[in-house]
Protein backbone atom coordinates (compact mmCIF):
# COMPACT_ATOMS: atom_id res chain seq x y z
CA UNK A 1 -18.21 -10.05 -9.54
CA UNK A 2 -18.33 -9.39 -13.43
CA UNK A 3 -15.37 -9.97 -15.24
CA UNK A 4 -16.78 -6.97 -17.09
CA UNK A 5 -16.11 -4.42 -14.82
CA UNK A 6 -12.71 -4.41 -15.46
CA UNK A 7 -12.40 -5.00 -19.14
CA UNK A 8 -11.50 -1.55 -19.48
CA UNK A 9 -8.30 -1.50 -17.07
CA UNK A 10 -5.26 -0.99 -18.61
CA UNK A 11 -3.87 0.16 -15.86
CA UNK A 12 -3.07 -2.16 -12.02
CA UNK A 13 -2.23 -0.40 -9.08
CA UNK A 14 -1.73 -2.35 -5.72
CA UNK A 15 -0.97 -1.55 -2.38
CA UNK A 16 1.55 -3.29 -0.32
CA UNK A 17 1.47 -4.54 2.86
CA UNK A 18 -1.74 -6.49 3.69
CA UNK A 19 -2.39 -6.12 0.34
CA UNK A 20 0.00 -8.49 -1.48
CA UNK A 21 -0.03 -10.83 1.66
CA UNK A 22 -2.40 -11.22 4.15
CA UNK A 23 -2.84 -9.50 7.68
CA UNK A 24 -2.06 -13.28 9.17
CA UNK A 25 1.58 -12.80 7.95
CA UNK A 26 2.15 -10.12 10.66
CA UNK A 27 4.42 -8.04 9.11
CA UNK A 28 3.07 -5.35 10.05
CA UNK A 29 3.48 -5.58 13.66
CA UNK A 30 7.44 -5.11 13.30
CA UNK A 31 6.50 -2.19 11.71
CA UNK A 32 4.68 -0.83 14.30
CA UNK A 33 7.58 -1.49 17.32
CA UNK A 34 9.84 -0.09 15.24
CA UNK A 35 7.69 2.70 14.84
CA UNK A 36 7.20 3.17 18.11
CA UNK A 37 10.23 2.63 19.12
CA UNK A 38 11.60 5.37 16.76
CA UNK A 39 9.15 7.81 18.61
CA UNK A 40 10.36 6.83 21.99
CA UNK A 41 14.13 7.38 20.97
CA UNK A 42 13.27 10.65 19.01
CA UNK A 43 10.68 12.25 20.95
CA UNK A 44 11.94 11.06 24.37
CA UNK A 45 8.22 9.46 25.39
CA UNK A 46 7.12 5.94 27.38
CA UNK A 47 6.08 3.16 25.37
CA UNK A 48 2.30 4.02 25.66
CA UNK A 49 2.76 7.39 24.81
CA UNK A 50 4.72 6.34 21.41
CA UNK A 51 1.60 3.77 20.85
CA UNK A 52 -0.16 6.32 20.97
CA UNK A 53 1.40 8.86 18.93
CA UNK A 54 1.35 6.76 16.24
CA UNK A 55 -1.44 5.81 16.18
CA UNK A 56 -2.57 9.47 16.61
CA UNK A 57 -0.53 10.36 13.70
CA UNK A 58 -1.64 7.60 11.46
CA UNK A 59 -5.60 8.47 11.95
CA UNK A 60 -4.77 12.35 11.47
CA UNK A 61 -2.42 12.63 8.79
CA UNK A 62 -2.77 9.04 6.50
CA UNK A 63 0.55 8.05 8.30
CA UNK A 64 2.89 8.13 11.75
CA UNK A 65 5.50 9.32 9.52
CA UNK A 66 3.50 12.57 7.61
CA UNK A 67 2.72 13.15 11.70
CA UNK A 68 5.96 13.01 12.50
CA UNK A 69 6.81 15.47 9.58
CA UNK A 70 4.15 17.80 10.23
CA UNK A 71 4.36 18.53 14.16
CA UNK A 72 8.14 17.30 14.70
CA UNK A 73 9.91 18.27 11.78
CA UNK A 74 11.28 14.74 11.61
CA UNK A 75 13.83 13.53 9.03
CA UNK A 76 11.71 11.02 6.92
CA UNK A 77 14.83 8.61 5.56
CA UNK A 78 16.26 7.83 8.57
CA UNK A 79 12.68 6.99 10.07
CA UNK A 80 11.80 4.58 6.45
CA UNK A 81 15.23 3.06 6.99
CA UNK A 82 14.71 2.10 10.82
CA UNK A 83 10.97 1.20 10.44
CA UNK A 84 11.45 -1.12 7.37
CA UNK A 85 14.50 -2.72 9.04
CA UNK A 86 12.21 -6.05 9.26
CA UNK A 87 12.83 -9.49 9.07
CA UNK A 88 11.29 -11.20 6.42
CA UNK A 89 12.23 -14.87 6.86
CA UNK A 90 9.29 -16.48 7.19
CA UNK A 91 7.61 -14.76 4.43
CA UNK A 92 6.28 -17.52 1.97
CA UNK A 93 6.98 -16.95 -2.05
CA UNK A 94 2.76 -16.59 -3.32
CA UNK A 95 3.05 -18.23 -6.70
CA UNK A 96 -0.61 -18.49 -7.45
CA UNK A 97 -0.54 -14.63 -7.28
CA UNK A 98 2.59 -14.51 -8.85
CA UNK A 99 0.19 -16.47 -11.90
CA UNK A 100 -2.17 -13.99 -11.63
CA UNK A 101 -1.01 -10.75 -11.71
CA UNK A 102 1.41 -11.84 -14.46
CA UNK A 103 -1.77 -12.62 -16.59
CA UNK A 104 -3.17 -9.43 -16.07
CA UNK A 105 -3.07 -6.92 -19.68
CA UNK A 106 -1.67 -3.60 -19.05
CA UNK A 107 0.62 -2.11 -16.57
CA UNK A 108 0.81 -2.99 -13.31
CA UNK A 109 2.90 -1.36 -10.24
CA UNK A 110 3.44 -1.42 -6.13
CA UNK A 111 2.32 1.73 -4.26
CA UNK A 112 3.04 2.09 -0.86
CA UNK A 113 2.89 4.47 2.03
CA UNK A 114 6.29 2.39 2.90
CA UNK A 115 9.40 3.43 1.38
CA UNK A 116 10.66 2.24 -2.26
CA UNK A 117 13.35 -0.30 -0.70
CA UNK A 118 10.57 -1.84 1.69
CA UNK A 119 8.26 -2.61 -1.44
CA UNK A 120 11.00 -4.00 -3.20
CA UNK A 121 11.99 -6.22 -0.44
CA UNK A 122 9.00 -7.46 0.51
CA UNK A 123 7.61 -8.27 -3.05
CA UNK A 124 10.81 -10.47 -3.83
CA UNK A 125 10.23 -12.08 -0.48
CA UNK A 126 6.66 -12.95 -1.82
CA UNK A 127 8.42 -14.27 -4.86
CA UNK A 128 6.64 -11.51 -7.00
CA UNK A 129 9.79 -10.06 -8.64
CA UNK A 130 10.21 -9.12 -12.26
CA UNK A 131 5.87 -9.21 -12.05
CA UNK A 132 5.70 -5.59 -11.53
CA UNK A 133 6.82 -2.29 -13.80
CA UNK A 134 7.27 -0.18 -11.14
CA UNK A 135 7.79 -0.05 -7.83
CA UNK A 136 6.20 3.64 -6.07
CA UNK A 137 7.15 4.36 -2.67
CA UNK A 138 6.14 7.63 -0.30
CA UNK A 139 9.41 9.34 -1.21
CA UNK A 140 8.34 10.02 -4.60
CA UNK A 141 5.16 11.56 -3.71
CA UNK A 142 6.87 13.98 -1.97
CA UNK A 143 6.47 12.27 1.60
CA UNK A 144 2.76 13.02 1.12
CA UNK A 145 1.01 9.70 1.81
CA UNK A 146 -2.00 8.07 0.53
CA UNK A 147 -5.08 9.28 0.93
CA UNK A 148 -3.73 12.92 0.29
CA UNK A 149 -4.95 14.28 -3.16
CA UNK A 150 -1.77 15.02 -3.99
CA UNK A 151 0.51 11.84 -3.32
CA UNK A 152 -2.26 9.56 -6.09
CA UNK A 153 -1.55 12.89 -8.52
CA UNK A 154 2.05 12.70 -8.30
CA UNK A 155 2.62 8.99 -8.72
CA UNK A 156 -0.11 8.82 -11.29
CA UNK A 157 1.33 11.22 -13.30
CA UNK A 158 5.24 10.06 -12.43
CA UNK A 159 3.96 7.01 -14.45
CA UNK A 160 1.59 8.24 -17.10
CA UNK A 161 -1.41 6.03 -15.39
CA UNK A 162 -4.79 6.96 -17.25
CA UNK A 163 -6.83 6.91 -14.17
CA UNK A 164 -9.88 6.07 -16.37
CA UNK A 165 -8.50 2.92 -17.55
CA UNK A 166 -7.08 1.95 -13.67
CA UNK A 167 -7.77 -0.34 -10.61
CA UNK A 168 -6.84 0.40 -7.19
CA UNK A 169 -5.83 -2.25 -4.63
CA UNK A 170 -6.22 -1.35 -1.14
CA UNK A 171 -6.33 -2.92 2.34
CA UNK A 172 -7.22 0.90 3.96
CA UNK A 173 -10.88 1.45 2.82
CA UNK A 174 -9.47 5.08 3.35
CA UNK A 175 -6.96 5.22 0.54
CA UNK A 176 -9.87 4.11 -2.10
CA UNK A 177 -11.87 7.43 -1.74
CA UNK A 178 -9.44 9.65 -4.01
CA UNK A 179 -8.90 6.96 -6.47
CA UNK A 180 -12.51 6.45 -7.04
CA UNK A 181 -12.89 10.16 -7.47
CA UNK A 182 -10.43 10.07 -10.21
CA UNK A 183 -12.45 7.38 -12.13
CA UNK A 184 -10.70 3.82 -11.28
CA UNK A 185 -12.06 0.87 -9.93
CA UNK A 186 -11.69 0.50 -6.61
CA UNK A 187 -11.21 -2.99 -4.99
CA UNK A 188 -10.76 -3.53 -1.29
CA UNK A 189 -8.56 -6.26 -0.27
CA UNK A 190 -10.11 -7.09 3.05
CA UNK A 191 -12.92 -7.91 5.02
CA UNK A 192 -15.91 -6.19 3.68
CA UNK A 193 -16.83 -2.89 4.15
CA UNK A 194 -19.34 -1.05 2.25
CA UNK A 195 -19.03 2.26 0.79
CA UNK A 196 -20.13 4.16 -1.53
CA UNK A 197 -16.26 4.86 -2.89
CA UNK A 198 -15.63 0.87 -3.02
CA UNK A 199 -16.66 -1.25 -6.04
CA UNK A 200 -15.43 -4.58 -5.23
CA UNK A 201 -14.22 -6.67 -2.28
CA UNK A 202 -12.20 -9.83 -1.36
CA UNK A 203 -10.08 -11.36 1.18
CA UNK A 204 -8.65 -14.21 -1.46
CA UNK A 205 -6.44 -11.54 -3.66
CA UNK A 206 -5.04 -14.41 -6.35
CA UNK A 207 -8.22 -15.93 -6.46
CA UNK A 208 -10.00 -12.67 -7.32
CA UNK A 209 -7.69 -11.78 -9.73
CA UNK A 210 -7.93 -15.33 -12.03
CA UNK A 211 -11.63 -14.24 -12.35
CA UNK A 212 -10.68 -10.98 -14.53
CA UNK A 213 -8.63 -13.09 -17.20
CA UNK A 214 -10.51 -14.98 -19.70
């Protein structure tokens, strides 16, 4: 991976959840009963048909939530308050990242399909606070989630990001297309995938970013 490919990036833009921690931390799966347990309650369904739903949703429209939005007309606050309701005890503070992403130059921000609070939250759980500028969430895109056009041109522009001078860091292979369209680097945080819209890959995060500061 040459160091540089990214001597030009002024600009750091991560992703959240299994993004700034790893799938093995399983936060996601509260996510995901909650969800699901929203879309029982709301949409008066079995637990399989929920599971499904939102899954449905989350293949069709980025997120359960913008399919929620779309065919149900749902409220989206009350839904990012129930489904972020999550308990974040055994979270571990990540101080080699911490290292790293504090040496990077430029500006660097969260932005998540989540809400604001749950990006908050879970990057002071990972010990990461005061590291980032900014903290994006879905509400202020609109409630348009990644990979719509539209939700990277309204938090880019929100914060003045130079998309030619930017990196995007992504667990959702998805949610890399628009960004490389818009001329940033594009680095999936994952197992590896190739495509043509994806310009580097790891599944070691901290130890991927201490290679881009000399």
């Amino acid at each position: 991976m040459p160091y540089d490919a990214f001597t030009h990036v002024d600009y750091w833009v991560f992703d959240l959840d299994n993004t700034l921690y790893p799938p093995q931390v399983r936060l996601f799966d509260q996510i995901e009963r909650l969800m699901a347990d929203y879309v029982m309650r709301e949409l008066n369904v079995d637990a399989p048909t929920a599971h499904m739903l939102r899954r449905k949703y989350w293949e069709e429209y980025g997120t359960t939530l913008a399919g929620l939005m779309h065919v149900h007309n749902v409220d989206p606050d009350p839904y990012l308050r129930e489904v972020h309701q999550l308990d974040l005890s055994h979270i571990e503070a990540a101080p080699d990242l911490h290292a790293a992403i504090s040496a990077l130059p430029g500006r660097k921000i969260i932005y998540t399909n989540g809400s604001r609070a749950h990006g908050e939250s879970v990057s002071n759980a990972l010990g990461l606070g005061g590291v980032f500028d900014a903290v994006y969430g879905v509400e202020d895109a609109d409630y348009a989630p990644k990979p719509d056009l539209a939700a990277f041109q309204k938090i880019f522009s929100a914060d003045g990001i130079n998309t030619n001078r930017a990196a995007m860091f992504e667990d959702d292979i998805r949610n890399l297309a628009i960004p490389h369209n818009m001329g940033m680097t594009t680095v999936l945080v994952g197992p590896h995938e190739i495509a043509p819209h994806v310009h580097h890959q790891t599944e070691d995060l901290a130890a991927f970013l201490r290679q881009l500061v000399k």
